[in-house]
C-alpha atoms as a PDB file:
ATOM      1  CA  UNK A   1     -50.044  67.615 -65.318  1.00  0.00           C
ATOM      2  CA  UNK A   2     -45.983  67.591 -66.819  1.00  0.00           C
ATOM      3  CA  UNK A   3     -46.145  71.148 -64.735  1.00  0.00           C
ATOM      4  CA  UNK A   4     -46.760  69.577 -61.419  1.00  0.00           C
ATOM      5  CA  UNK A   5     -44.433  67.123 -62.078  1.00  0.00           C
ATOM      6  CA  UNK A   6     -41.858  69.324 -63.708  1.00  0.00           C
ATOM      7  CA  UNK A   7     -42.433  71.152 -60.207  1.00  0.00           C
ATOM      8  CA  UNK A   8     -42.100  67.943 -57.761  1.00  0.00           C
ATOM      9  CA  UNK A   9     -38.817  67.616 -59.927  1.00  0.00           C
ATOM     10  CA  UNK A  10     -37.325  70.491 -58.864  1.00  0.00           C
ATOM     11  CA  UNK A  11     -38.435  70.286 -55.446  1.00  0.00           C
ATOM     12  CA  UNK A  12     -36.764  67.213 -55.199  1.00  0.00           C
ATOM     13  CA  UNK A  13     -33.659  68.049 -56.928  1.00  0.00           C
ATOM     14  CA  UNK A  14     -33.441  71.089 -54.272  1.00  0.00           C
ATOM     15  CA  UNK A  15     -33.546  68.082 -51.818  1.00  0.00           C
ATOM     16  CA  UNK A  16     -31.209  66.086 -53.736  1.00  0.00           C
ATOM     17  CA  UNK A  17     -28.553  69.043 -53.517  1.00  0.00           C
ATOM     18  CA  UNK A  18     -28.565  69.110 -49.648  1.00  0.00           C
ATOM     19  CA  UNK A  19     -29.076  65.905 -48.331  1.00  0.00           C
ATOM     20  CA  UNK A  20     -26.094  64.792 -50.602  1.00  0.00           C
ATOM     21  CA  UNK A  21     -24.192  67.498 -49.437  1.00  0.00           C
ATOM     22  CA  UNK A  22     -24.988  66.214 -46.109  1.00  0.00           C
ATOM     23  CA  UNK A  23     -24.326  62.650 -46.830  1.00  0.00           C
ATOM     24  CA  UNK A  24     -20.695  63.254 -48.667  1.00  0.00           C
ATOM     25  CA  UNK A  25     -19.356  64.570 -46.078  1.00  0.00           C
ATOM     26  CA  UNK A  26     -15.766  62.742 -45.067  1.00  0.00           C
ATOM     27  CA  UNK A  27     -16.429  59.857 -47.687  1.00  0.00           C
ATOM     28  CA  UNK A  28     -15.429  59.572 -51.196  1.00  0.00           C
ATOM     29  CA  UNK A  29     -17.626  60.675 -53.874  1.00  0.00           C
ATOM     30  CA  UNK A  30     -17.591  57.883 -56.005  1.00  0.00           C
ATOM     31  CA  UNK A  31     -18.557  55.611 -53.139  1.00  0.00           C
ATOM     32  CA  UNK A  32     -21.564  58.382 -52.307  1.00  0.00           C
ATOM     33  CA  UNK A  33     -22.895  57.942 -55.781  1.00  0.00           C
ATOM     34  CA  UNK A  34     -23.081  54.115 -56.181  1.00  0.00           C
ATOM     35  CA  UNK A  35     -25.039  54.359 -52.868  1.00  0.00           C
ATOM     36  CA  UNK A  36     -27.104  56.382 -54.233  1.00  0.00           C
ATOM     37  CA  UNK A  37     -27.681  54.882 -57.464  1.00  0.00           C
ATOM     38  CA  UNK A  38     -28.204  51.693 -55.417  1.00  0.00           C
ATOM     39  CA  UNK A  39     -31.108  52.871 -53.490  1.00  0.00           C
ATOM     40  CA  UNK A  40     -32.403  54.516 -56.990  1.00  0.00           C
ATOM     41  CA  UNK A  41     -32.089  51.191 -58.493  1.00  0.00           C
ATOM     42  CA  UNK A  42     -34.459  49.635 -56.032  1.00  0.00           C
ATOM     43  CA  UNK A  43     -37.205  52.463 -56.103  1.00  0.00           C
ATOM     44  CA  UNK A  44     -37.529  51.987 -59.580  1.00  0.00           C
ATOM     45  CA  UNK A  45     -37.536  48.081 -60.206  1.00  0.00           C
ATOM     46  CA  UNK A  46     -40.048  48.208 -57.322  1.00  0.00           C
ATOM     47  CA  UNK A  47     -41.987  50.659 -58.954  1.00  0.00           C
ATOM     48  CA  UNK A  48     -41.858  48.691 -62.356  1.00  0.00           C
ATOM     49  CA  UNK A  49     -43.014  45.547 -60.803  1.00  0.00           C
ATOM     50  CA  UNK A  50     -45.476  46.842 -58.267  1.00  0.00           C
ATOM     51  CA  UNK A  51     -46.867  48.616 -61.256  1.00  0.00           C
ATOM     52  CA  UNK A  52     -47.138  45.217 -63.579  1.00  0.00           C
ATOM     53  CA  UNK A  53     -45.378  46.642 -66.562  1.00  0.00           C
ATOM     54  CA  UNK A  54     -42.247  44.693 -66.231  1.00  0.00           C
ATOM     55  CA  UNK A  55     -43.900  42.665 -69.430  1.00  0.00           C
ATOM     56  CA  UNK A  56     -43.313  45.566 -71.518  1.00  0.00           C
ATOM     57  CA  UNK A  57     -39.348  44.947 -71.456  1.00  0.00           C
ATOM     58  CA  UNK A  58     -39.980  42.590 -74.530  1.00  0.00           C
ATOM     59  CA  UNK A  59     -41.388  45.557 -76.658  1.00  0.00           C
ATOM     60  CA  UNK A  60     -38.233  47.477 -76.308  1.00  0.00           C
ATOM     61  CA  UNK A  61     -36.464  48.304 -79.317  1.00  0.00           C
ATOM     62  CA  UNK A  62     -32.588  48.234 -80.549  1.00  0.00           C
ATOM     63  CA  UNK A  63     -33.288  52.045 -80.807  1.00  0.00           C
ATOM     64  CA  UNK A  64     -34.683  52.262 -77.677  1.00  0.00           C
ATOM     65  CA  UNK A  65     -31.749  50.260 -75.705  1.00  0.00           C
ATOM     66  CA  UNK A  66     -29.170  52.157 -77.122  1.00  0.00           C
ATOM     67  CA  UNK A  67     -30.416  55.175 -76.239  1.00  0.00           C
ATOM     68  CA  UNK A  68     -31.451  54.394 -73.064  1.00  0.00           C
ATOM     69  CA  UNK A  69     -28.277  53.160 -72.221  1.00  0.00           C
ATOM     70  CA  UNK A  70     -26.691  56.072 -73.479  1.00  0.00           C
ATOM     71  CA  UNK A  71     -28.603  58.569 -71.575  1.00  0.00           C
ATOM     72  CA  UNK A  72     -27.858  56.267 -68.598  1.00  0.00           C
ATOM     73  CA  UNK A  73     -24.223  56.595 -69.225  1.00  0.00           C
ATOM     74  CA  UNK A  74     -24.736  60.090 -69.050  1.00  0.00           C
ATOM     75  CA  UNK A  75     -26.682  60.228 -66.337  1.00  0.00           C
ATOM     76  CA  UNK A  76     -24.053  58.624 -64.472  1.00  0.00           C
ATOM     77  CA  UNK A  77     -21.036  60.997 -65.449  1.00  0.00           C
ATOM     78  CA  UNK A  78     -23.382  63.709 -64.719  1.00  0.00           C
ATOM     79  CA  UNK A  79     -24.168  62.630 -61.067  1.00  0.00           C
ATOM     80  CA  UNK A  80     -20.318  61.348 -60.564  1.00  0.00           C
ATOM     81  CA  UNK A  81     -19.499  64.403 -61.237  1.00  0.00           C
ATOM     82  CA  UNK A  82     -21.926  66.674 -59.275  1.00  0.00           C
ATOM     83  CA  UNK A  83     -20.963  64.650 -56.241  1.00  0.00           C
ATOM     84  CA  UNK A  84     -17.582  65.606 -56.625  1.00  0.00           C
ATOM     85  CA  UNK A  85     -18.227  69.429 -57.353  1.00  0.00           C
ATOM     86  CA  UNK A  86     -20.531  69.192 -54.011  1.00  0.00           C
ATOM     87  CA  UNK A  87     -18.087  67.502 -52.493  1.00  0.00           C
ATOM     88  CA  UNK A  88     -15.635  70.290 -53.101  1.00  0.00           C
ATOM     89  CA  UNK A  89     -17.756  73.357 -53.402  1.00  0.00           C
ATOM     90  CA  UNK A  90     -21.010  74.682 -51.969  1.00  0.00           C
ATOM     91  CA  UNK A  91     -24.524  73.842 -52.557  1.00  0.00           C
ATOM     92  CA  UNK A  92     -25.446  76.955 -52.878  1.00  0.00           C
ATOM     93  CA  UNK A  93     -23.043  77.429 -56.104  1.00  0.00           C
ATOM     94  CA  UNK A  94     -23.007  74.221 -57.330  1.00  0.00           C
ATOM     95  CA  UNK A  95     -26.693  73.450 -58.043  1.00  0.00           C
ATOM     96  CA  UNK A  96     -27.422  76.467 -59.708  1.00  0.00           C
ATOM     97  CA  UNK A  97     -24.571  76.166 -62.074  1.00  0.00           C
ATOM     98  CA  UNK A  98     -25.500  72.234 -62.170  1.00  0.00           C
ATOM     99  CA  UNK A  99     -29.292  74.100 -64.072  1.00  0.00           C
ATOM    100  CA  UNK A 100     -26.846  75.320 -66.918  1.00  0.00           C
ATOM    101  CA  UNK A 101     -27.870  71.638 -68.057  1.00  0.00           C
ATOM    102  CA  UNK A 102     -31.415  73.777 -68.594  1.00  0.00           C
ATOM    103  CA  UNK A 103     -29.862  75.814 -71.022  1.00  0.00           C
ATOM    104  CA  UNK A 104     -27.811  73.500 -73.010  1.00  0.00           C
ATOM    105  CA  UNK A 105     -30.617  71.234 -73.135  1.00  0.00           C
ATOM    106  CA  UNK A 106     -32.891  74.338 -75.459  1.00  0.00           C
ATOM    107  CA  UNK A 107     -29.552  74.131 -77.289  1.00  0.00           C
ATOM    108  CA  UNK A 108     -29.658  70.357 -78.299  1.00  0.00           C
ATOM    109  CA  UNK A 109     -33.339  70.355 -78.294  1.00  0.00           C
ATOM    110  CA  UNK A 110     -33.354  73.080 -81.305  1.00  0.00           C
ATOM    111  CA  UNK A 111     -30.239  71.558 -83.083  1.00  0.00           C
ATOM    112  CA  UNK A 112     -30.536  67.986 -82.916  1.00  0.00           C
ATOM    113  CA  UNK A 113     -33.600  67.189 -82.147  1.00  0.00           C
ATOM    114  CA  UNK A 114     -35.570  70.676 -84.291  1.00  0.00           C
ATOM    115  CA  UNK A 115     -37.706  71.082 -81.739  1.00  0.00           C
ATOM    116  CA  UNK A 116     -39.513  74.936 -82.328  1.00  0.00           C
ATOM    117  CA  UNK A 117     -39.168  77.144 -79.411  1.00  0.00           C
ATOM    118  CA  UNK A 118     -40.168  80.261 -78.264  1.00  0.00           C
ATOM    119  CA  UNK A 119     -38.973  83.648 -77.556  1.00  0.00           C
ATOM    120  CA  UNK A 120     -39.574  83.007 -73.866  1.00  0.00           C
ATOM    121  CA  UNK A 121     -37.868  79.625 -74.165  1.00  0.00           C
ATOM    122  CA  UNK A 122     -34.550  81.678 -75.401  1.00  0.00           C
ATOM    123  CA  UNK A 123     -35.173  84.471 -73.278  1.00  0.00           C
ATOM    124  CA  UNK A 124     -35.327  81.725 -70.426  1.00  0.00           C
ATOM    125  CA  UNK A 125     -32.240  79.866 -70.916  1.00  0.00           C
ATOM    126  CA  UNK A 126     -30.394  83.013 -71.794  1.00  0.00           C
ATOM    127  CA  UNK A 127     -31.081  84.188 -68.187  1.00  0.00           C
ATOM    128  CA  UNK A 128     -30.023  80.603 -66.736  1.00  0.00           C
ATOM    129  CA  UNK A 129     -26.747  81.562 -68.912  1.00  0.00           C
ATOM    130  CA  UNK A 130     -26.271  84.495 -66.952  1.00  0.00           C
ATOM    131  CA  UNK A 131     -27.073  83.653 -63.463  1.00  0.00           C
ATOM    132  CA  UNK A 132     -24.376  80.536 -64.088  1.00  0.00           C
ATOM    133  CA  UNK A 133     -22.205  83.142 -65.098  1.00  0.00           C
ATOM    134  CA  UNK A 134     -22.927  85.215 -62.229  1.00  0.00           C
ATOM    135  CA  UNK A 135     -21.839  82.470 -60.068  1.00  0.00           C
ATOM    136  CA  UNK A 136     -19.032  81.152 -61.478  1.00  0.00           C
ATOM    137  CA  UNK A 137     -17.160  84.508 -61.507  1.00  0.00           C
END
C-alpha cells in the first residue's frame, strides 16, 4: 500500500505547487503559508478526533515530542520558504528543484539514520541531482 500512497503524495504535492502558485499571487508569502497551515491544522485534528485516537496523545514520549516538534519546525521553514521561491519564481522550476529534498533525504537516511540502500536508490537520487542541476543553471 506505502506505493499508492507514496503516489497520492505526489499527486497532491503537484497540486500543492499550482494552486499555491495561484493563491500567492499579490499577497505576502508569509501570510499565504499561515493560511495554509491553518486549514492543514483543521484537516488533521479533525481527522484525529473523527478517527478516536486522540487518547493516544498520553502515550507519546519525550523522544517522540522533540522530534516531532523538530520535524515540525522544519516543516515550517521548508514551506515558508517554498512559498517565497513560488512566489518569486515559476512552478515549473521551483517544484522540481523543491524534490532535491528526495535526494538529500537518501543522504541523511544512509548517514544518520544507516539505513542500507540500493544501487537503484543512488542511481535514483543521483538523477534527481542532475535534473535540479539542470534547472537551476
Amino acid at each position: 500500500m506505502w506505493k499508492y500512497y507514496a503516489l497520492l503524495s505526489a499527486v497532491f504535492a503537484a497540486l500543492t505547487a499550482i494552486l499555491a502558485k495561484v493563491g500567492v499571487r499579490d499577497i505576502d508569502s508569509n501570510l499565504a503559508t499561515a493560511i495554509r497551515t491553518t486549514v492543514i491544522l483543521a484537516i488533521t485534528w479533525g481527522i484525529v478526533l473523527a478517527t478516536g485516537i486522540g487518547g493516544k496523545l498520553r502515550e507519546l514520549t519525550g523522544h517522540n515530542l522533540l522530534f516531532l516538534v523538530l520535524s515540525g519546525i522544519a516543516t515550517g521553514l521548508s514551506w515558508l520558504f517554498y512559498f517565497k521561491a513560488l512566489q518569486t519564481g515559476n512552478a515549473s522550476r521551483v517544484a522540481p528543484i523543491d524534490k532535491l529534498s528526495v535526494a538529500i533525504t537518501i543522504f541523511l537516511g544512509i548517514v544518520v539514520l544507516h539505513e542500507q540502500v540500493s544501487w537503484n536508490v543512488i542511481v535514483g537520487g543521483l538523477l534527481i541531482v542532475g535534473g535540479s542541476l539542470v534547472l537551476l543553471l
